[in-house]
N, C-alpha and C. Protein backbone atom coordinates (compact mmCIF):
# COMPACT_ATOMS: atom_id res chain seq x y z
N UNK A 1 -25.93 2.44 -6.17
CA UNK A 1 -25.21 1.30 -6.68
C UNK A 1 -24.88 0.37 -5.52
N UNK A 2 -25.24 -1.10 -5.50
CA UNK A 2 -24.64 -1.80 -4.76
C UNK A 2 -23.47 -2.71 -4.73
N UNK A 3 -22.52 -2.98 -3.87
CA UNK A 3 -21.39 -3.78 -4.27
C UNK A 3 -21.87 -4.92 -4.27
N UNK A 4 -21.32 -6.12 -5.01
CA UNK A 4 -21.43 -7.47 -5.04
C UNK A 4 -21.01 -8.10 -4.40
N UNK A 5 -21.86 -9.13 -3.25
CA UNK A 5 -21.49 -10.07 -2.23
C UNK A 5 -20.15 -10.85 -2.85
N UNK A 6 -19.34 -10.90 -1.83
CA UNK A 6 -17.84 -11.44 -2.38
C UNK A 6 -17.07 -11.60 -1.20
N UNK A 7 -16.73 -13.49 -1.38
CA UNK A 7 -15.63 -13.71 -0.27
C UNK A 7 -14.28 -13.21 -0.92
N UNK A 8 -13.77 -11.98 -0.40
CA UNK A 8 -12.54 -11.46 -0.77
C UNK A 8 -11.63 -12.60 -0.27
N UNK A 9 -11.38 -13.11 0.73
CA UNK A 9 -10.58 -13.57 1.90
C UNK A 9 -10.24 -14.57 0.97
N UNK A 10 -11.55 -15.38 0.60
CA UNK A 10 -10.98 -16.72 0.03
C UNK A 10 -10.87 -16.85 -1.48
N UNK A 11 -10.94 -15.86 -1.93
CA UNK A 11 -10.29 -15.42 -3.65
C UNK A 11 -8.57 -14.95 -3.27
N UNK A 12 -8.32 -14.02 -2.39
CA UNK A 12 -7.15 -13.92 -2.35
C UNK A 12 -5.98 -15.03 -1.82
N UNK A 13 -6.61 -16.05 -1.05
CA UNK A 13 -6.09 -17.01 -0.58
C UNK A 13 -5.97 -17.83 -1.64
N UNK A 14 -6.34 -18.10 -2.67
CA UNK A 14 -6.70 -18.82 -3.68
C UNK A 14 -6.05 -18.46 -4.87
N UNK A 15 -5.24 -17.12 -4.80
CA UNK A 15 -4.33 -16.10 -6.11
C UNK A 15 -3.25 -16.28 -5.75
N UNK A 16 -2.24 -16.29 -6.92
CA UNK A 16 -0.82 -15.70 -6.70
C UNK A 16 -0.52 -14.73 -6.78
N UNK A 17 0.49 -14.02 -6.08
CA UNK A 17 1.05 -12.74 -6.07
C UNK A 17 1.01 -11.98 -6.89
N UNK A 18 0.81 -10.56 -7.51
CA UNK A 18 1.02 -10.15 -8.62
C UNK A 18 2.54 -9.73 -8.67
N UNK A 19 2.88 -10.34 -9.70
CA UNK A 19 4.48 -10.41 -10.01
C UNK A 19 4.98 -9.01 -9.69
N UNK A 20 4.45 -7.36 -9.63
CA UNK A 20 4.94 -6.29 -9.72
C UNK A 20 5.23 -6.12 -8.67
N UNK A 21 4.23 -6.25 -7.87
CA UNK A 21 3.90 -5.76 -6.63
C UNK A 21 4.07 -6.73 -5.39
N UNK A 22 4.27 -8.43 -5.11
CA UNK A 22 4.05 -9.10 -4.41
C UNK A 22 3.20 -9.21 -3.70
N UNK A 23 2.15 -8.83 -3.85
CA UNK A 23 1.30 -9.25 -2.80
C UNK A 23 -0.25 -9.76 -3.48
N UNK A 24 -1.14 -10.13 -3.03
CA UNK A 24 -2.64 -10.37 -3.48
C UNK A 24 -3.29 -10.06 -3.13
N UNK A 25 -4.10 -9.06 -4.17
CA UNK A 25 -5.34 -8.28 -3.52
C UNK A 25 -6.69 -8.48 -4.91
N UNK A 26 -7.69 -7.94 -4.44
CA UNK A 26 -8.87 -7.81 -4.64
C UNK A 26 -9.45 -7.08 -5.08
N UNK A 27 -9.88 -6.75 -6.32
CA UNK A 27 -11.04 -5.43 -6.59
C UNK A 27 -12.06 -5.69 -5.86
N UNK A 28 -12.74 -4.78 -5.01
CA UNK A 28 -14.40 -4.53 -4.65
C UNK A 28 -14.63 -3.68 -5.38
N UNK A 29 -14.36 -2.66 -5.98
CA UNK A 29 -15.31 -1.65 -6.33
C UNK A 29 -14.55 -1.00 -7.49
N UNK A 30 -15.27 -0.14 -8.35
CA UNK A 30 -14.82 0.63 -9.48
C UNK A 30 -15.77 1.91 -9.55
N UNK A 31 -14.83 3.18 -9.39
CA UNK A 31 -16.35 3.77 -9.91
C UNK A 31 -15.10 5.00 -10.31
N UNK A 32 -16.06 5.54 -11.44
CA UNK A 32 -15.20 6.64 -12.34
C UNK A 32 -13.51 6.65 -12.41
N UNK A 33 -13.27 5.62 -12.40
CA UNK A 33 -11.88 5.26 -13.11
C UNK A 33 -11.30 4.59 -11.75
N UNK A 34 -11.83 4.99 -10.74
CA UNK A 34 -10.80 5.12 -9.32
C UNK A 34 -11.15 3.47 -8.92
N UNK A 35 -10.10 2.31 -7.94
CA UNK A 35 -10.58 1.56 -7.71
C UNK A 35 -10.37 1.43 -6.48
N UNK A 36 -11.30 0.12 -5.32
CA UNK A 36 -10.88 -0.02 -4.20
C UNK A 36 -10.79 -1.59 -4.12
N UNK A 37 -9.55 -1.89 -3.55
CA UNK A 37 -8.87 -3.29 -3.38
C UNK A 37 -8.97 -3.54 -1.97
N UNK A 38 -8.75 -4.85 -1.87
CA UNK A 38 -8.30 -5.39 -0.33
C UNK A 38 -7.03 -6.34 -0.72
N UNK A 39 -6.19 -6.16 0.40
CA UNK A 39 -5.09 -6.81 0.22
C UNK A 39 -4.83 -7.94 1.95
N UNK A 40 -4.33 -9.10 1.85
CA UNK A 40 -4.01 -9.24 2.65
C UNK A 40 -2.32 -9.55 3.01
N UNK A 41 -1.37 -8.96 4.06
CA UNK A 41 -0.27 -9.74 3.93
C UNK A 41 0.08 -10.42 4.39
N UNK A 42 0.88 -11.79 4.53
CA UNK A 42 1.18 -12.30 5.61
C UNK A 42 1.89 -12.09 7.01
N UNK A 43 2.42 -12.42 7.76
CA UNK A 43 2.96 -11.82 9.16
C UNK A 43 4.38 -12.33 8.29
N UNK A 44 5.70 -11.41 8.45
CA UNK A 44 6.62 -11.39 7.94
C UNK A 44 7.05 -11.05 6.71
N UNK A 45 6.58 -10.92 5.83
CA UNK A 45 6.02 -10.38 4.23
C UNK A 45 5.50 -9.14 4.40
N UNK A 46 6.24 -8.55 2.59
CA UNK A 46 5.76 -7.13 2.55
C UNK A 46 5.73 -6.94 1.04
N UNK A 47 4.76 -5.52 0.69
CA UNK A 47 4.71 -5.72 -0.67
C UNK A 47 6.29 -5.00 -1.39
N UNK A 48 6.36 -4.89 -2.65
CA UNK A 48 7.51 -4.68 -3.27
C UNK A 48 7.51 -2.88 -3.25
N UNK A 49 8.38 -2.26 -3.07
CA UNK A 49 8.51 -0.96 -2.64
C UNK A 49 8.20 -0.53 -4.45
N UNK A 50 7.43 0.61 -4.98
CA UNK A 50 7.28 1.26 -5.57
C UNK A 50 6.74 2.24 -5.66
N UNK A 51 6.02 3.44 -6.84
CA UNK A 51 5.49 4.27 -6.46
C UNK A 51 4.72 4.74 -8.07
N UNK A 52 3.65 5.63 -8.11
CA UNK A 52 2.92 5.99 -8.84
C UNK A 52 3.40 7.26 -9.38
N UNK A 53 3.68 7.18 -10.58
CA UNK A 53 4.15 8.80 -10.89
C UNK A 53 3.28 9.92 -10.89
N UNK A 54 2.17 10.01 -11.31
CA UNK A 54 1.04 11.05 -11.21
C UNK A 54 -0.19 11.14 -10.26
N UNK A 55 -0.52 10.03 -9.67
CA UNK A 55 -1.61 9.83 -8.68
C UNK A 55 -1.08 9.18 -7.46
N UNK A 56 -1.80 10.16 -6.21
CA UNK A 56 -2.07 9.83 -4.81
C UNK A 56 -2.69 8.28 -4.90
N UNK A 57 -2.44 7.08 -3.82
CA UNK A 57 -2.69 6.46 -3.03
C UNK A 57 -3.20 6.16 -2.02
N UNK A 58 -4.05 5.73 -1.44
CA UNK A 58 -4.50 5.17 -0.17
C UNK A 58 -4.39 4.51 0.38
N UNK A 59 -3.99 4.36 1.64
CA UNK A 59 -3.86 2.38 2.29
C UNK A 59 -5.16 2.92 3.46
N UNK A 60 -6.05 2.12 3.79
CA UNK A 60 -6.71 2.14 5.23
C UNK A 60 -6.15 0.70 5.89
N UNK A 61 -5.54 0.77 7.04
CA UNK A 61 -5.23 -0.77 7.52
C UNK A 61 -6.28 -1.07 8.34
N UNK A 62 -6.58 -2.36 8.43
CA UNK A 62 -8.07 -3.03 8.69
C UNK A 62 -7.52 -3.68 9.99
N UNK A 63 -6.67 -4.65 10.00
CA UNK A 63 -6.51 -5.82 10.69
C UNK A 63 -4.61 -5.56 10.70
N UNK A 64 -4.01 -6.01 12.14
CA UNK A 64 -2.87 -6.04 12.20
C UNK A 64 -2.01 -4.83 12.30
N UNK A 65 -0.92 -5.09 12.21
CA UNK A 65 0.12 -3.94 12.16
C UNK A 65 1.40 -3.84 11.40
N UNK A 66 2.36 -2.52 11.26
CA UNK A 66 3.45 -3.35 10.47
C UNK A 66 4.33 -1.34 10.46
N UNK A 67 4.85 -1.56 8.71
CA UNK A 67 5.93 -0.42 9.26
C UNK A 67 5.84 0.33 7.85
N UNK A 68 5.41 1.28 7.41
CA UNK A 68 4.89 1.68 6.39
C UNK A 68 6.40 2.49 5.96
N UNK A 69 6.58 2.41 4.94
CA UNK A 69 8.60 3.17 4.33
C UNK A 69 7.97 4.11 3.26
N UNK A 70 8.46 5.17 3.67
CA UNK A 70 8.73 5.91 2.31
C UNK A 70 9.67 6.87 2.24
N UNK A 71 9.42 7.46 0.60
CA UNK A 71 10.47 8.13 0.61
C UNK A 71 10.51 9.00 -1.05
N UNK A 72 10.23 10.24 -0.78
CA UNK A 72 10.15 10.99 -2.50
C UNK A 72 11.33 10.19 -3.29
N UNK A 73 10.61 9.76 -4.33
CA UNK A 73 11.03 9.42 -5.77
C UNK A 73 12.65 10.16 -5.95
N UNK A 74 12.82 11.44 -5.67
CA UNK A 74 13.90 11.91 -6.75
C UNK A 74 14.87 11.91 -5.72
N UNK A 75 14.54 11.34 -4.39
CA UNK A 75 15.75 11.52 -3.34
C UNK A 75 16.51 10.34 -3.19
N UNK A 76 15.93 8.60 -4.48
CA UNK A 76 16.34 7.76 -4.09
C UNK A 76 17.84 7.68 -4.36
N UNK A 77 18.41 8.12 -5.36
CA UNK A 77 19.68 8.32 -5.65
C UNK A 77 20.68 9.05 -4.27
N UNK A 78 19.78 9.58 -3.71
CA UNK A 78 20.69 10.22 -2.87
C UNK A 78 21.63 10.28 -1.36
N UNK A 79 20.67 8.67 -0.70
CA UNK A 79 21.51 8.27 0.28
C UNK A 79 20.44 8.80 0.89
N UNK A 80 19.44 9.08 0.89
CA UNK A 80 18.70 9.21 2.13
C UNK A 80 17.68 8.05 2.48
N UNK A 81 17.38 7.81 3.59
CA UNK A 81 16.93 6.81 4.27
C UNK A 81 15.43 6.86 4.08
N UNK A 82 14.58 5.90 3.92
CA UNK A 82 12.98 5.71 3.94
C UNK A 82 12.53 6.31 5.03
N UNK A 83 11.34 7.47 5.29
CA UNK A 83 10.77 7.17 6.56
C UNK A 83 10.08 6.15 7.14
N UNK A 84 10.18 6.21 8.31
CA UNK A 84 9.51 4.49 8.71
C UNK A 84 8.09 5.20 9.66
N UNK A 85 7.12 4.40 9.41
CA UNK A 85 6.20 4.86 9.66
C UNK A 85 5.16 3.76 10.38
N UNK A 86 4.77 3.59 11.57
CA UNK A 86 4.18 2.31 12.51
C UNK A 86 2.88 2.54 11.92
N UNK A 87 2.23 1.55 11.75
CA UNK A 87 0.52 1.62 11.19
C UNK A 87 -0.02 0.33 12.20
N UNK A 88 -1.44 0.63 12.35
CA UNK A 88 -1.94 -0.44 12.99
C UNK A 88 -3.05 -0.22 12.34
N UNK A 89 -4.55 -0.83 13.11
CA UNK A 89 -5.73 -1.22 12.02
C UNK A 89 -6.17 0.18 13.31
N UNK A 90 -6.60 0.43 11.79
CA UNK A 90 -7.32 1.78 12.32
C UNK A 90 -7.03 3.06 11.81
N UNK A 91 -5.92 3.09 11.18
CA UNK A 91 -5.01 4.11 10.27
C UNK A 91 -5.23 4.28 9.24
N UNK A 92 -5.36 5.70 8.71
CA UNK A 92 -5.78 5.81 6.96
C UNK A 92 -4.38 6.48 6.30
N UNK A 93 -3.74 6.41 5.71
CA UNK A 93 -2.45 7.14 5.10
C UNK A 93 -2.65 7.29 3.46
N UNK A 94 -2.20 8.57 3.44
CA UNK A 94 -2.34 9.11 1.72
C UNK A 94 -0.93 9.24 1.67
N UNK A 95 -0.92 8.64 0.33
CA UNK A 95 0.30 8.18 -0.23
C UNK A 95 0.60 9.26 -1.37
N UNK A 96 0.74 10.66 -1.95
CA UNK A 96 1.05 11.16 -2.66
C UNK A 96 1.90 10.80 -3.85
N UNK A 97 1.78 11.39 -5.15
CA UNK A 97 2.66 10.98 -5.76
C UNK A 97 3.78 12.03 -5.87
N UNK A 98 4.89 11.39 -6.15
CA UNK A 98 5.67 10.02 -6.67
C UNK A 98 6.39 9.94 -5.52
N UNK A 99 6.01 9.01 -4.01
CA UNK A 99 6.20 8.96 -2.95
C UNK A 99 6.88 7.51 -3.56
N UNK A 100 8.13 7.00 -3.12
CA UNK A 100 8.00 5.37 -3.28
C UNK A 100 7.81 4.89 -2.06
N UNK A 101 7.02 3.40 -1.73
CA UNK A 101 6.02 3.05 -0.06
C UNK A 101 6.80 1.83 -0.77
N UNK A 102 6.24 1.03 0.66
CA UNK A 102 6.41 0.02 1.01
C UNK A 102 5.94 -0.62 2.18
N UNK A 103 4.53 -1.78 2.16
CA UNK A 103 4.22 -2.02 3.96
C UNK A 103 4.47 -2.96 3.85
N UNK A 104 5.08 -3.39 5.49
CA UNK A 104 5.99 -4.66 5.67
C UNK A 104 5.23 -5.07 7.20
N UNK A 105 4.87 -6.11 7.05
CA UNK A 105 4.17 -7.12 8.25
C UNK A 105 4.80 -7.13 8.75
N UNK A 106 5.08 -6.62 10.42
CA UNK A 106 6.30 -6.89 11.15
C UNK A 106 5.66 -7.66 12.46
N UNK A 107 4.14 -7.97 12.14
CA UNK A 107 3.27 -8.08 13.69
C UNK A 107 3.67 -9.83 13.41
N UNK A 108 2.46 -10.59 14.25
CA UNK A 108 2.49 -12.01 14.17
C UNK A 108 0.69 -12.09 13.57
N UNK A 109 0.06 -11.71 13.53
CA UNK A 109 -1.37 -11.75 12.39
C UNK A 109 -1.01 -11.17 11.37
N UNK A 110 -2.08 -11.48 10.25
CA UNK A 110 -2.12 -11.06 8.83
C UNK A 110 -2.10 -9.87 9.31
N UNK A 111 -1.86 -8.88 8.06
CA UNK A 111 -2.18 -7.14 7.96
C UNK A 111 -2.75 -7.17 6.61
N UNK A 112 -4.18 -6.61 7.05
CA UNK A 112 -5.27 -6.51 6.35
C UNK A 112 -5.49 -5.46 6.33
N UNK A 113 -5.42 -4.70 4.59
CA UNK A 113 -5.98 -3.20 4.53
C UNK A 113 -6.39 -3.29 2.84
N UNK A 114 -7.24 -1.68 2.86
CA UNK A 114 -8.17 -1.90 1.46
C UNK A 114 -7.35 -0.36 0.94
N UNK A 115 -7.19 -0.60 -0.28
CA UNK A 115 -5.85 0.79 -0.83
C UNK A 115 -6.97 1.31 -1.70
N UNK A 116 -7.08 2.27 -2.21
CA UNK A 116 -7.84 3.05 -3.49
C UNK A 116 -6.93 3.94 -4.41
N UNK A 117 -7.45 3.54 -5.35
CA UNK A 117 -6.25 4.11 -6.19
C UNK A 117 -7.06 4.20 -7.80
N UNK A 118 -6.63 4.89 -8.85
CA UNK A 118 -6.82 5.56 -10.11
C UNK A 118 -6.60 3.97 -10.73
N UNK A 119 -7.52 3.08 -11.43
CA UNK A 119 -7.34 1.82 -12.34
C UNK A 119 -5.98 1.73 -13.15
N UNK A 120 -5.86 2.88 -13.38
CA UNK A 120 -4.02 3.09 -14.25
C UNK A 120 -3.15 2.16 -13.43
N UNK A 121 -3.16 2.46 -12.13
CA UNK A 121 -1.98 1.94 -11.09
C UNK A 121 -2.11 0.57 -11.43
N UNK A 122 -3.01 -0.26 -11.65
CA UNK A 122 -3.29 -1.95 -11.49
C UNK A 122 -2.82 -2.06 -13.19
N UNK A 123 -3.33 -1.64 -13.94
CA UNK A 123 -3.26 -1.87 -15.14
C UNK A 123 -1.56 -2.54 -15.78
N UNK A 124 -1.89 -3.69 -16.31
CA UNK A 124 -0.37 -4.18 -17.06
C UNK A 124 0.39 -3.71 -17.77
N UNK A 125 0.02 -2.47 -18.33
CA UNK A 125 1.34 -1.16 -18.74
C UNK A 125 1.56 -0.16 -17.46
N UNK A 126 1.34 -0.59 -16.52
CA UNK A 126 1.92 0.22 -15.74
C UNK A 126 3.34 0.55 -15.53
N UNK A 127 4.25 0.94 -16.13
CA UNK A 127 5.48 1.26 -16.33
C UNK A 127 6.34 0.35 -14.61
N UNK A 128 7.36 -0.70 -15.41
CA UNK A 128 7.66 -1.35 -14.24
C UNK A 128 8.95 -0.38 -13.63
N UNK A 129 9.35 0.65 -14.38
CA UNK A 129 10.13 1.50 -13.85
C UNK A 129 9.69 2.07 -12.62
N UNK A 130 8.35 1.86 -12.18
CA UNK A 130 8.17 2.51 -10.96
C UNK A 130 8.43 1.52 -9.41
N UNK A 131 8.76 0.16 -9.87
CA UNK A 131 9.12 -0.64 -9.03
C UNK A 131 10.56 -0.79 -8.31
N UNK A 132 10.97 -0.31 -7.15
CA UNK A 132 12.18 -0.08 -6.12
C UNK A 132 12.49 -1.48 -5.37
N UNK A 133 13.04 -2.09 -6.19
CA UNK A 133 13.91 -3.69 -5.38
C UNK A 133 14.55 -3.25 -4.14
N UNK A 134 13.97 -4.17 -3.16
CA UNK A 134 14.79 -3.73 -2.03
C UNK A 134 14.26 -2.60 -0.97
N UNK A 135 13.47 -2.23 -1.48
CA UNK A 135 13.20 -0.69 -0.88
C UNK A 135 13.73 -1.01 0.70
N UNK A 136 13.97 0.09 1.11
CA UNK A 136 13.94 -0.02 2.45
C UNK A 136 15.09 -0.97 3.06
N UNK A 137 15.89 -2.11 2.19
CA UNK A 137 16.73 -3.05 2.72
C UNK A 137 16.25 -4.08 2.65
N UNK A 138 16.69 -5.28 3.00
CA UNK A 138 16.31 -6.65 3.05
C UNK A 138 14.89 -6.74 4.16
N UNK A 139 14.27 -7.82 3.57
CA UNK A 139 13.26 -7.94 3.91
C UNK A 139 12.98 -8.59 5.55
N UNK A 140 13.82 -9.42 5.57
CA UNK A 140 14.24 -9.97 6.89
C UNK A 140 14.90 -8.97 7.88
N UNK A 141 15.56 -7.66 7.63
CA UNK A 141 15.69 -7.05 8.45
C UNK A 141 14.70 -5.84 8.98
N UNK A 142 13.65 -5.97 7.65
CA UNK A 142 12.43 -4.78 8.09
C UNK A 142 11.27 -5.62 9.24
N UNK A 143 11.45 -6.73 9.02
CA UNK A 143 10.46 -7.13 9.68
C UNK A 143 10.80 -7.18 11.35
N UNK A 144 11.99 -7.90 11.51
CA UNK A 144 12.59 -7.34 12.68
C UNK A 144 13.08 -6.31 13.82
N UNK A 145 12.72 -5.67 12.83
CA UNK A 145 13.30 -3.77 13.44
C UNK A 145 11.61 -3.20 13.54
């Protein structure tokens, strides 16, 4: 099977955010349910902290750097803090479920990475209960730290 020639760069430059998630990304590929995206973020911007209840995640970061947060699902009630986690391009991280993430551009270039994930996750019933406002704290202070 071959993928289809495609300026990702300038389709995503060209989209708005997806309201769940904040950020804009890209299908390249589909195969047996599973998909692979490219996302780009801006330098200072991050996507919206959430998490997948039944399926693992992928981020590979391509380009840039930043501060990857997480933190098991059932501990959010509990006062415990996100781990913070440094990524640069070159890094592959599996995201387990029901991990809630969050990557936050903290460099001065875009942060460019391609996530893979089960088509459920993208899909518009994706239960918005899995979306964490705030994750991690204000956004202006993740990028700084």
């Amino acid at each position: 099977m071959s993928l289809p020639i495609q300026n990702w760069q300038a389709q995503i430059e060209n989209m708005t955010n997806d309201p769940n998630v904040s950020i804009r990304y890209v299908k390249i590929s589909e195969v047996d349910g599973y998909g692979f995206f490219v996302s780009i973020i801006p330098p200072g911007e991050a996507n919206t902290g959430h998490y997948h209840p039944e399926f693992s995640e992928k981020y590979h970061i391509s380009q840039g750097q930043g501060i990857l947060l997480s933190l098991p699902a059932n501990q959010l009630q509990t006062g415990t803090q996100p781990v913070r986690q440094h990524v640069r391009a070159g890094m592959s991280i599996d995201i387990p479920a029901p991990i809630i993430h969050r990557l936050v551009n903290n460099g001065q270039e875009p942060l460019i990475f391609f996530f893979e994930c089960p088509m459920s996750h993208m899909a518009a019933e994706n239960p918005v209960r899995t979306i964490v406002e705030d994750f991690g704290g204000p956004l202006k202070d993740l990028v700084t730290s």
